[in-house]
Protein backbone atom coordinates (compact mmCIF):
# COMPACT_ATOMS: atom_id res chain seq x y z
CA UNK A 1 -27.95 22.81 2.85
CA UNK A 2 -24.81 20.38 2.92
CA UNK A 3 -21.62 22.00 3.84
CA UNK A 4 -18.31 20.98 3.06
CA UNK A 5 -15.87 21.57 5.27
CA UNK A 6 -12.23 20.04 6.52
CA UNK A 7 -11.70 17.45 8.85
CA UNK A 8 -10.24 17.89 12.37
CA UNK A 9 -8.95 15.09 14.62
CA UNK A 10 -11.92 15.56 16.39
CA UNK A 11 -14.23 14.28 13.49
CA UNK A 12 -12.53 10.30 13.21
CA UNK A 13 -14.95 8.74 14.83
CA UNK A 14 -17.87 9.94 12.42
CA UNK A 15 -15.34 9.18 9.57
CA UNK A 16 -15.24 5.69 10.27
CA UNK A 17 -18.77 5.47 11.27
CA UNK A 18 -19.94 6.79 7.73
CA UNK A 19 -17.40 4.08 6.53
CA UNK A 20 -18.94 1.33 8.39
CA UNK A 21 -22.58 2.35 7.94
CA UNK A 22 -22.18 2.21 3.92
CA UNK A 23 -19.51 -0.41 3.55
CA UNK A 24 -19.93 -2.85 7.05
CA UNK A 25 -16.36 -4.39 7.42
CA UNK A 26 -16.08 -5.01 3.70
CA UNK A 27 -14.50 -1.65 2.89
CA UNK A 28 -11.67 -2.58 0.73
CA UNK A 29 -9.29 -0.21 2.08
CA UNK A 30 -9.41 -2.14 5.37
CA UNK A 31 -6.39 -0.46 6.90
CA UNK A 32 -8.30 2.68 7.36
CA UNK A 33 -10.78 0.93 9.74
CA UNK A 34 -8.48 1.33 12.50
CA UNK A 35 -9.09 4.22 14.67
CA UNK A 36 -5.28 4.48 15.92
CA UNK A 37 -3.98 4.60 11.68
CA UNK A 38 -7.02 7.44 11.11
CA UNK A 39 -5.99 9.35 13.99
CA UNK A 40 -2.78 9.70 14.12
CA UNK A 41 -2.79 10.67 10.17
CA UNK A 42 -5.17 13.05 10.88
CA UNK A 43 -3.00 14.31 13.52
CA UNK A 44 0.19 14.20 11.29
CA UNK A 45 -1.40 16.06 8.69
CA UNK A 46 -0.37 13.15 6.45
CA UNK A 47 -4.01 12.59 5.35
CA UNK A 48 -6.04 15.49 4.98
CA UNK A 49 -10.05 14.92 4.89
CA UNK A 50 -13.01 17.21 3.06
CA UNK A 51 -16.24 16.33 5.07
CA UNK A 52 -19.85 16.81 3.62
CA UNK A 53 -21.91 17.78 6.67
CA UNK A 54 -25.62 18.00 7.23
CA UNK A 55 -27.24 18.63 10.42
CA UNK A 56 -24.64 18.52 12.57
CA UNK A 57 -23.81 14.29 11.00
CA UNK A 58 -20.86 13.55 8.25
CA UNK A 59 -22.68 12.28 5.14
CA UNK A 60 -19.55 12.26 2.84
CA UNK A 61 -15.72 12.12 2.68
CA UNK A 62 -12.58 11.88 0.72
CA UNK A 63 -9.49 12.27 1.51
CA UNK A 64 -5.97 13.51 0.03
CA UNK A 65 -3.32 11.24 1.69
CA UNK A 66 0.84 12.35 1.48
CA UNK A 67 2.64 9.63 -0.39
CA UNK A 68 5.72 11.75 -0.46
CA UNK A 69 6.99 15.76 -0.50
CA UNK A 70 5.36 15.82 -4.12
CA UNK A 71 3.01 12.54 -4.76
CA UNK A 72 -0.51 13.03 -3.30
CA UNK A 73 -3.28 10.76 -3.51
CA UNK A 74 -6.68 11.44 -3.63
CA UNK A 75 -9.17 8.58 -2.55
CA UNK A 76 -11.24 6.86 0.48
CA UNK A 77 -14.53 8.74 -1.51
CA UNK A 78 -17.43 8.01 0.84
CA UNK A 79 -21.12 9.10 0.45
CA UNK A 80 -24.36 8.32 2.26
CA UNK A 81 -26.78 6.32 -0.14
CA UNK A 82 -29.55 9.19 -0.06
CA UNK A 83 -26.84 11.83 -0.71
CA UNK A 84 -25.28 10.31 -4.01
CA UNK A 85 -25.97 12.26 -7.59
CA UNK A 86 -25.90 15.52 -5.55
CA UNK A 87 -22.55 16.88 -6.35
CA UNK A 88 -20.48 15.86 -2.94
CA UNK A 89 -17.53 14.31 -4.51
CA UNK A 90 -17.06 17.45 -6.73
CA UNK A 91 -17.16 19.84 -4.09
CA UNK A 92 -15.49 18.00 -1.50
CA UNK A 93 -13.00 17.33 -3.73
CA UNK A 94 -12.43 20.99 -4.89
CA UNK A 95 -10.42 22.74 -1.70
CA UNK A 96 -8.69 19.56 -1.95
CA UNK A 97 -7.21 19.33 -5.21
CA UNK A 98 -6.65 23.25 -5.36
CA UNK A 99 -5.63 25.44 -1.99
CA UNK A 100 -4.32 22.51 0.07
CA UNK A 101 -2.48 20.56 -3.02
CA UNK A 102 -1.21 23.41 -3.55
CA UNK A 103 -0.15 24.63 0.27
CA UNK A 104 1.36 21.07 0.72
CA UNK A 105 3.83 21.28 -2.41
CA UNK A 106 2.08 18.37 -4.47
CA UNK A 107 3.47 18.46 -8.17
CA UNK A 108 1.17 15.18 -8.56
CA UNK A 109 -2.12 13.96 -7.10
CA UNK A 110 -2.95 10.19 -7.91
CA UNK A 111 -6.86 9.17 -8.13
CA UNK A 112 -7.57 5.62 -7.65
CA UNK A 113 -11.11 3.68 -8.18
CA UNK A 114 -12.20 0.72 -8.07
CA UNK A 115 -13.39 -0.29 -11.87
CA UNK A 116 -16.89 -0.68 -10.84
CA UNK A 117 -17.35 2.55 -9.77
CA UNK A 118 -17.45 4.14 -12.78
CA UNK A 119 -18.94 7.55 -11.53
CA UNK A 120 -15.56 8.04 -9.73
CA UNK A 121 -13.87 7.38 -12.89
CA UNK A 122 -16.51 9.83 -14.28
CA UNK A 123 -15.05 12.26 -11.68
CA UNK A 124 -11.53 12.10 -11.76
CA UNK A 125 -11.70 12.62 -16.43
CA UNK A 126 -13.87 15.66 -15.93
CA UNK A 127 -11.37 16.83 -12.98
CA UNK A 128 -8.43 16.50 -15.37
CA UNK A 129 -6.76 12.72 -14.81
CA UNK A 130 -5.41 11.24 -17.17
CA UNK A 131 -5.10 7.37 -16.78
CA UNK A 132 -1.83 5.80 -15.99
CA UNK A 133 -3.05 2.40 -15.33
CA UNK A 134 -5.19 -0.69 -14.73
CA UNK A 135 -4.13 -2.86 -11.19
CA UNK A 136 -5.65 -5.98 -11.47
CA UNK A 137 -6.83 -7.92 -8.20
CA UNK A 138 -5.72 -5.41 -6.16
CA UNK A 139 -8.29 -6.67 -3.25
CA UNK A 140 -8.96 -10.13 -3.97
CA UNK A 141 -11.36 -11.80 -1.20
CA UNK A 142 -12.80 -8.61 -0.35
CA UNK A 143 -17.10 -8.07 -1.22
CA UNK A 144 -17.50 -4.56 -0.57
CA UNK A 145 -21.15 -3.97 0.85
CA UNK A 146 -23.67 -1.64 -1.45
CA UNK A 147 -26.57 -1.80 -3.84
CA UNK A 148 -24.60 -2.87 -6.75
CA UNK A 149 -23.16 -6.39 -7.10
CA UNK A 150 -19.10 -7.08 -6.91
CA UNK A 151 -17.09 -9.38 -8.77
CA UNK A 152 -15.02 -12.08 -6.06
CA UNK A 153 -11.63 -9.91 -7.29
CA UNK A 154 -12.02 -6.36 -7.58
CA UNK A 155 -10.04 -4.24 -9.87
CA UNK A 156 -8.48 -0.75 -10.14
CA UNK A 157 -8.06 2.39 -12.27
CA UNK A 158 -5.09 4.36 -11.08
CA UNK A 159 -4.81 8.26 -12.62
CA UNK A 160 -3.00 11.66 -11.99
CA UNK A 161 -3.84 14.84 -12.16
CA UNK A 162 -0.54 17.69 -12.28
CA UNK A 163 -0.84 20.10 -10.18
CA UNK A 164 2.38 22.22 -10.86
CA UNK A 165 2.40 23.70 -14.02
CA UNK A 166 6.27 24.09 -13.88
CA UNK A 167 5.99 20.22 -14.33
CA UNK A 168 9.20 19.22 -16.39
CA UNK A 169 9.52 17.51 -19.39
CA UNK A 170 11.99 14.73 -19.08
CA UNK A 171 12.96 12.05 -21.48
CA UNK A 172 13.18 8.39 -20.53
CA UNK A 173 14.84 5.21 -22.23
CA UNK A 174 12.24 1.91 -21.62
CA UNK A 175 12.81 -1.27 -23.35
CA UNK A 176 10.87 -2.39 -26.27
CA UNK A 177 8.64 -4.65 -24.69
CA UNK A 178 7.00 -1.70 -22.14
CA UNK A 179 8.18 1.35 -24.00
CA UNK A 180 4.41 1.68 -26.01
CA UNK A 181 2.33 1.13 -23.08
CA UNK A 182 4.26 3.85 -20.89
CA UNK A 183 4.95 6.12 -23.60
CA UNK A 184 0.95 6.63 -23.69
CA UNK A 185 0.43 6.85 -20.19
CA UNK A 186 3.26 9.42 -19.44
CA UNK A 187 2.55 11.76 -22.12
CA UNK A 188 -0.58 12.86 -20.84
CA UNK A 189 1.52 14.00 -18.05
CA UNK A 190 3.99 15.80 -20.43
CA UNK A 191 6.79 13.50 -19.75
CA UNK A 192 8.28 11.68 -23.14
CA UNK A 193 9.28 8.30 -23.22
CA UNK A 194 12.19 7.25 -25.85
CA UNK A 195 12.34 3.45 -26.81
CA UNK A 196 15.50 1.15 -26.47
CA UNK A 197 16.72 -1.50 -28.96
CA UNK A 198 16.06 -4.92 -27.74
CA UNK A 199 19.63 -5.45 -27.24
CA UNK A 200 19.41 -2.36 -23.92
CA UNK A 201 22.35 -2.82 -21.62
CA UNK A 202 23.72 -5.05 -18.87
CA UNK A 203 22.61 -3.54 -15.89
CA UNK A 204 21.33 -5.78 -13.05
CA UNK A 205 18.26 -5.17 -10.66
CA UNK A 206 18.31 -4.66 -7.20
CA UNK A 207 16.60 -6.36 -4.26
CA UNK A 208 13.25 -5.16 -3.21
CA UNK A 209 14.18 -2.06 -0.61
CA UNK A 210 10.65 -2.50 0.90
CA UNK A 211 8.17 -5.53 1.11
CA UNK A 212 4.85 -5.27 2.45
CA UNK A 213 2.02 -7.47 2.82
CA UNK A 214 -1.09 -6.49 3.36
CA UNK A 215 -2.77 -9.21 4.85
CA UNK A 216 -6.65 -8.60 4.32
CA UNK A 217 -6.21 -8.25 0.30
CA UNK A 218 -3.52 -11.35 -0.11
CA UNK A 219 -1.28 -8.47 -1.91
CA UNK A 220 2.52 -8.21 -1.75
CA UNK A 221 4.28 -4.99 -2.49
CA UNK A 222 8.06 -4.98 -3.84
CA UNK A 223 9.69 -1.36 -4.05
CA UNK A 224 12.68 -1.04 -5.34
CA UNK A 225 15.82 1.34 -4.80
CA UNK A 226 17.53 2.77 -7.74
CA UNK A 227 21.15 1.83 -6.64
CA UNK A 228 21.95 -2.13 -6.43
CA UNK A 229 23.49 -5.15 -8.64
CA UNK A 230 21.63 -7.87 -7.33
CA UNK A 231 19.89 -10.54 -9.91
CA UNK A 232 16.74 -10.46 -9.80
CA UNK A 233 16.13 -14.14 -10.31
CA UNK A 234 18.39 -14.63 -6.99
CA UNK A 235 17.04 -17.08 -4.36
CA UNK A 236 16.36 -14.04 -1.79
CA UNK A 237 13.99 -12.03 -4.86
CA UNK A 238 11.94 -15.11 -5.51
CA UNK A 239 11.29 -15.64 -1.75
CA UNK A 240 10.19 -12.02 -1.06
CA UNK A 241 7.96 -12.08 -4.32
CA UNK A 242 6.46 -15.72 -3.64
CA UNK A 243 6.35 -16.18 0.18
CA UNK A 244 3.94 -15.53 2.38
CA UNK A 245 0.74 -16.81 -0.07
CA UNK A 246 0.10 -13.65 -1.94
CA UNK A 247 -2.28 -13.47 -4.76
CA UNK A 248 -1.28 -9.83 -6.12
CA UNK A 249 2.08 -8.81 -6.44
CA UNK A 250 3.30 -5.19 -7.37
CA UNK A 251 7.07 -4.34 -8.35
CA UNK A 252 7.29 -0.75 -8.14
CA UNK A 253 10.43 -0.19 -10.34
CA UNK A 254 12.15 3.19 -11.52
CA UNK A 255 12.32 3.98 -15.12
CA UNK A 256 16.00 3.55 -15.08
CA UNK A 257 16.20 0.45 -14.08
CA UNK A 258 14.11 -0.94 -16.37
CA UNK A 259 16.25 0.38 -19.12
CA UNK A 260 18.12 -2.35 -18.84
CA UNK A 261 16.36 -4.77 -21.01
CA UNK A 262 18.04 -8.02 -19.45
CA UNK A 263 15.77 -6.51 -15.66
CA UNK A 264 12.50 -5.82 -17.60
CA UNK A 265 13.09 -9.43 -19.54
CA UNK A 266 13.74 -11.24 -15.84
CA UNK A 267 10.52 -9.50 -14.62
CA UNK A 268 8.67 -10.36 -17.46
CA UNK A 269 9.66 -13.67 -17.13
CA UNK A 270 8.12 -14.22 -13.61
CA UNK A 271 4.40 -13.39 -15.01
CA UNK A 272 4.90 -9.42 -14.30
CA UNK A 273 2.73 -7.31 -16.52
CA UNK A 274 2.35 -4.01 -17.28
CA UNK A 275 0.49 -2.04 -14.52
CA UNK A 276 0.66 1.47 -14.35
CA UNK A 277 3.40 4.52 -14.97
CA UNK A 278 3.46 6.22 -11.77
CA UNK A 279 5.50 9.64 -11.34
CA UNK A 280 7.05 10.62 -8.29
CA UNK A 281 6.39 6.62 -6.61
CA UNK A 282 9.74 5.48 -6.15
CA UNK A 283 11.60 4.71 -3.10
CA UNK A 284 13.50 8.51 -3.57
CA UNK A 285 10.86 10.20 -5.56
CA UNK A 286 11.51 9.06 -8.77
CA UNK A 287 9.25 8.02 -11.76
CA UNK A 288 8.56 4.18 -11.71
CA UNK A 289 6.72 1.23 -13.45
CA UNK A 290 4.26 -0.69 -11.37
CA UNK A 291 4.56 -4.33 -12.65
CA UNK A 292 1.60 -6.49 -11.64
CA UNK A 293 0.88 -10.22 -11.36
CA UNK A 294 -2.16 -11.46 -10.19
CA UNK A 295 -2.68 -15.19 -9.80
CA UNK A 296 -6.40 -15.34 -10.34
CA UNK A 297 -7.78 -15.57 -13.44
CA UNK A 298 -9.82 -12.29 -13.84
CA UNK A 299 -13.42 -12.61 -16.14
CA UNK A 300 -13.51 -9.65 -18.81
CA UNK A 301 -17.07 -8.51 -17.90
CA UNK A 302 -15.97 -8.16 -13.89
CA UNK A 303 -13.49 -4.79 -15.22
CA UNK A 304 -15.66 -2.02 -15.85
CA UNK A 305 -14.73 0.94 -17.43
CA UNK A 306 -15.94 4.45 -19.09
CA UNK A 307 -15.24 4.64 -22.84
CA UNK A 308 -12.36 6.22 -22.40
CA UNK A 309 -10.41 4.01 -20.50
CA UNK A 310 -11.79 0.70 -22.15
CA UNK A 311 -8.71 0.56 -24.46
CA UNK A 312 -6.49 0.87 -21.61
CA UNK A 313 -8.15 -1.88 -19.55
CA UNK A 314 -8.41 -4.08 -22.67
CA UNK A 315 -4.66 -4.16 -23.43
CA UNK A 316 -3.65 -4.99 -19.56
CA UNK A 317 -6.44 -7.46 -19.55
CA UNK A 318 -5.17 -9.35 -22.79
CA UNK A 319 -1.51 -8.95 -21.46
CA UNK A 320 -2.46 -10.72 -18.11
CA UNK A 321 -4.04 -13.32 -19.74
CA UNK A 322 -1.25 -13.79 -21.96
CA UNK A 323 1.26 -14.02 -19.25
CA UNK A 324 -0.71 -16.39 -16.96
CA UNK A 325 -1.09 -18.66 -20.01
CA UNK A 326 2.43 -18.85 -20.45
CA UNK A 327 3.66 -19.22 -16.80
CA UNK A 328 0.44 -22.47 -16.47
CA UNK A 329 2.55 -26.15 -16.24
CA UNK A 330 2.23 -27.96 -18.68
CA UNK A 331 -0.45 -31.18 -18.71
């Protein structure tokens, strides 16, 4: 019988063979192919891996990697071809999600799949999700290897699952034009979301505190600090957002900055959509928005997705088109 078990530094090398021998070098998560990255989280304790073991070989995986003290996220869900439909992801996932999020402090755990797996969106409902989120494009270029064919820009569904059940109710002031679309995404989680008049207030946005690129996808990721009174529209925030070639963008942006309507309205401006609500994903731990633009136009029928998340993916869909429509020149 399969046994699940956790992973040990030891056990890297089968963890990025059973990558390899299912997804080839077209995993999507290419960081995680390097051996140096896997090992050294393992060694940290900063990623912790459930294994599915049979005979002695690693025929599944997933892992629960530290964002921060209280943001987990659980993803990197691997399974041998004739070991699918069996149950792995459920019971690797199990010690996971309950004795060691709950040994390692995690108030949150994040679940992330692409949209055309819709099993692992299956997964993460029954396990208690609730979705925050659709990233477009997150790993444009990319053809992940399997039976099933890919679209050229794959898609995401980002969740979260509490895991504290002294989880606090906090109220938050958003600006008309995102207030709806958070307001449903956060109250699963038991955090309310009050709306602002258009008019909001005068406070300005900070520069990104962190930009990375991650090369293989084309994405750029802004993160921004809560303290600052730099325009957003300066000449340095229009560099960091539009160097470098990137196809994706993400502006991770705390709730209270985006109170002030005249940030949200700059952002808006630029082609940013609405991406995802995501708790505890701030620079300093604190709630955010993840804004999105992706500069490829993205076919409907390519972004799968259960029943239950349809509406969800339908809305960011129609808002991405919208935007990209606007921001086109003009003939």
């Amino acid at each position: 019988m399969t046994q699940v078990r956790l992973a040990g530094t030891k056990d890297a090398e089968q963890i990025l063979s059973l990558i390899r021998n299912c997804y080839g070098e077209t995993y999507v998560e290419q960081e995680w192919l390097d051996p140096e990255r896997l090992m050294s989280s393992l060694e940290t304790g900063a990623t912790v891996y459930a294994l599915a073991e049979d005979r002695g070989a690693i025929v599944g995986q997933v892992a629960l990697e530290r964002i921060n003290a209280q943001l987990w996220l659980h993803s990197r869900a691997v399974v041998s071809l004739a070991y699918r439909g069996q149950g792995l992801l459920r019971r690797m996932s199990e010690p996971l999600l309950g004795e060691v999020a709950a040994s390692r402090g995690a108030q949150l755990v994040l679940g992330s799949s692409v949209t055309h797996h819709t099993h692992t969106q299956r997964f993460n409902l029954r396990a208690g999700f609730s979705p925050l989120g659709l990233l477009l494009g997150i790993y444009p270029g990319i053809q992940p290897a399997g039976p099933d064919p890919i679209p050229d820009v794959v898609s995401g569904v980002l969740m979260g699952l509490p895991c504290n059940s002294s989880w606090e109710t906090r109220s938050t002031r958003l600006p008309a034009p995102l207030a709806d679309q958070v307001q449903r995404r956060l109250a699963a989680l038991g955090i309310s979301c009050i709306k602002l008049p258009v008019a909001g207030t005068t406070q300005e946005a900070p520069l990104p505190a962190l930009v990375s690129r991650h090369g293989p996808s084309g994405r750029v990721h802004l993160q921004f600090c809560p303290q600052g009174d730099t325009d957003p529209l300066s000449s340095d925030w229009l560099q960091a957002e539009r160097g470098g070639g990137g196809r994706v963008f993400w502006a991770d942006v705390p709730l209270s900055l985006l109170a002030s309507h005249a940030t949200a309205q700059a952002l808006l401006a630029l082609g940013f959509t609405f991406g995802a609500a995501v708790p505890l994903a701030g620079v300093e731990g604190e709630d955010v928005v993840r804004l999105q633009r992706c500069e490829d136009p993205l076919p409907r029928g390519d972004i799968q997705a259960l029943p239950e998340i349809s509406e969800l993916v339908g809305e960011v869909y129609q808002q991405h088109e919208r935007a990209r429509t606007s921001l086109a020149p003009s003939a």
